[in-house]
Protein backbone atom coordinates (compact mmCIF):
# COMPACT_ATOMS: atom_id res chain seq x y z
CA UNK A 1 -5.68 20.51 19.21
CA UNK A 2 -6.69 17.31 20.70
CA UNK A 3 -3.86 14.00 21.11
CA UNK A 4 -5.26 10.50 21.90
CA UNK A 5 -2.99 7.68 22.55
CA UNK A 6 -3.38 4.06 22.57
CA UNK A 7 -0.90 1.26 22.80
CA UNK A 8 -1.08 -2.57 22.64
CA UNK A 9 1.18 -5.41 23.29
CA UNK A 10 2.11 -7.58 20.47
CA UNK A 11 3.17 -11.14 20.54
CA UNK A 12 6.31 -10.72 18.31
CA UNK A 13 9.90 -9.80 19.30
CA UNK A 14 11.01 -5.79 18.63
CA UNK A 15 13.18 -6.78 16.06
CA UNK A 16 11.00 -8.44 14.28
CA UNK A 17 8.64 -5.64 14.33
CA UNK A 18 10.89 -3.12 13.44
CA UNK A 19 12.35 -4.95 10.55
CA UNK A 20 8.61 -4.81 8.82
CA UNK A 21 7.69 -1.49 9.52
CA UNK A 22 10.93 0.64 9.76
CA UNK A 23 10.17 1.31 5.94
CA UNK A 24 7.83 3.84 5.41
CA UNK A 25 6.99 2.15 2.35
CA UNK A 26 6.10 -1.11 3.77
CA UNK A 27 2.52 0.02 4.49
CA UNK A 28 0.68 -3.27 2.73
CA UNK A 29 2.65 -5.52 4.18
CA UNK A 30 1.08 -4.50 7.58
CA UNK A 31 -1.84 -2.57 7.32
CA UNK A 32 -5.16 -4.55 5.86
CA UNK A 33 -6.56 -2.86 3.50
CA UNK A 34 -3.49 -0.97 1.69
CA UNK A 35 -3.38 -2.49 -1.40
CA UNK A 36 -0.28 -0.35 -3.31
CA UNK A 37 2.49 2.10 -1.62
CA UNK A 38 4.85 4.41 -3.30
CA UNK A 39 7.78 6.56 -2.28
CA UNK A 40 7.66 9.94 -4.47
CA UNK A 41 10.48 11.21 -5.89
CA UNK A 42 12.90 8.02 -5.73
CA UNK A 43 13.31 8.49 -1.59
CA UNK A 44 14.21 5.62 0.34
CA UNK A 45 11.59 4.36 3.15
CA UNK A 46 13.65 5.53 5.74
CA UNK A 47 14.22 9.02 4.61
CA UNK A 48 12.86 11.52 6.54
CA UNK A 49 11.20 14.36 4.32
CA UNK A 50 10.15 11.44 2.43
CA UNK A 51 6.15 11.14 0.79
CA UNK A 52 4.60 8.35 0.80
CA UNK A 53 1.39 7.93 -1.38
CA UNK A 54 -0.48 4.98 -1.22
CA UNK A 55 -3.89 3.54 -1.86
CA UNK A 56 -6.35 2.36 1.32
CA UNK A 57 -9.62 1.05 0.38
CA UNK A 58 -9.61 2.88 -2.58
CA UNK A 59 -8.42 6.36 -1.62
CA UNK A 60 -4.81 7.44 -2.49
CA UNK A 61 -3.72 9.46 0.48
CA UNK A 62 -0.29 11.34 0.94
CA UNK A 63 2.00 10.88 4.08
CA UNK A 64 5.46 12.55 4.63
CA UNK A 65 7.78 10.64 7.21
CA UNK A 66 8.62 13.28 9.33
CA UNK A 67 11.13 11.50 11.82
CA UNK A 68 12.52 8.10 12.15
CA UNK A 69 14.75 6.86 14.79
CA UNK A 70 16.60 2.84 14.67
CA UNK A 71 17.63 3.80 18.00
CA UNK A 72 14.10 4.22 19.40
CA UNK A 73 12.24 2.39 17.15
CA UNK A 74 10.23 5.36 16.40
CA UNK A 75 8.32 6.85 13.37
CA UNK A 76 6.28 10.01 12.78
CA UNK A 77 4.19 10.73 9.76
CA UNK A 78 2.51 13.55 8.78
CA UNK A 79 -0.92 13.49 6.44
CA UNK A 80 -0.49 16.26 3.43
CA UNK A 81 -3.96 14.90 2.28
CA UNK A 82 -7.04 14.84 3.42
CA UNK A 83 -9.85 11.97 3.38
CA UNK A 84 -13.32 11.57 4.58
CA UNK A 85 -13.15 9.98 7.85
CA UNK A 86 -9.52 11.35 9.26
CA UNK A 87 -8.76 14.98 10.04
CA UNK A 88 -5.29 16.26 9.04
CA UNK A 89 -3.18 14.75 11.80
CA UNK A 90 0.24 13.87 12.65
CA UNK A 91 1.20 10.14 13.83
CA UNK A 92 3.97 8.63 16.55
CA UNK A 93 4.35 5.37 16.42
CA UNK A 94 6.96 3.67 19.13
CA UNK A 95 8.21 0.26 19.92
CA UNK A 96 9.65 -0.97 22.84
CA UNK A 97 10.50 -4.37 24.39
CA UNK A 98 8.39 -5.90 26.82
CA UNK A 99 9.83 -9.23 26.65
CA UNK A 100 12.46 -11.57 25.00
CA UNK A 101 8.99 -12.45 22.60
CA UNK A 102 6.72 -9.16 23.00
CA UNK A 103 6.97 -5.86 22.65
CA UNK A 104 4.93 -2.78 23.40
CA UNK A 105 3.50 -0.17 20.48
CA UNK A 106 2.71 3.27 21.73
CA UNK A 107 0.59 5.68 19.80
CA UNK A 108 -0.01 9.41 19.67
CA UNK A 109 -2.13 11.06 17.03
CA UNK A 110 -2.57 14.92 16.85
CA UNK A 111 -5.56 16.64 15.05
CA UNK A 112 -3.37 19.31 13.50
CA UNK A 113 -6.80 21.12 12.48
CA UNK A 114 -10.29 20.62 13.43
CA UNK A 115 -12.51 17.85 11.04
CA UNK A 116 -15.00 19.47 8.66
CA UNK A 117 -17.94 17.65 10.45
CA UNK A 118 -16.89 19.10 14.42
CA UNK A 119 -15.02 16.39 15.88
């Protein structure tokens, strides 16, 4: 199994981060590229156990939320589909405060099985 992480500062408060993305099914509205976003089986965004399915750059791919924390300002998401250019993976995202106007995202994504082409 192989993890790489990656973070980046961005020049918005946490809140208002967290407000746009704490839905799981808020994918378009952050993400170019997504064009639709559903929740199966009438689960809010913020469920965990919840799938999302939505459509990026013409592929409809499958994600369930597989934890979500207010208190950290944390999701994890696991693929249930595959696609041509990611291997099955899971995803942390994390937020944290930096300052009054920034905060910090941190990243972890795990290769949960190797790719078809080796890498």
């Amino acid at each position: 199994m192989t993890t790489a992480y990656y973070s980046t500062v961005l020049n918005h408060p946490l809140e208002t981060v967290w407000a746009l993305i704490r839905d799981f099914n808020n994918y378009p509205a952050y993400i170019d590229g997504v064009s639709e976003s559903m929740i199966e089986d009438d689960k809010g965004g913020d469920a965990v156990g919840a799938i999302r399915r939505f459509c990026y750059l013409g592929n409809w791919i499958r994600q369930r939320l597989a934890g979500h924390s207010d208190q950290a300002h944390s999701l994890t998401m696991r693929a249930l589909s595959r696609c041509r250019f990611r291997p099955n993976r899971s995803r942390t995202f994390q937020r944290r405060r930096a300052t009054k106007e920034r905060c910090i995202c941190f990243r972890s994504s795990r290769a949960t099985e190797p790719s078809s082409n080796g890498r």
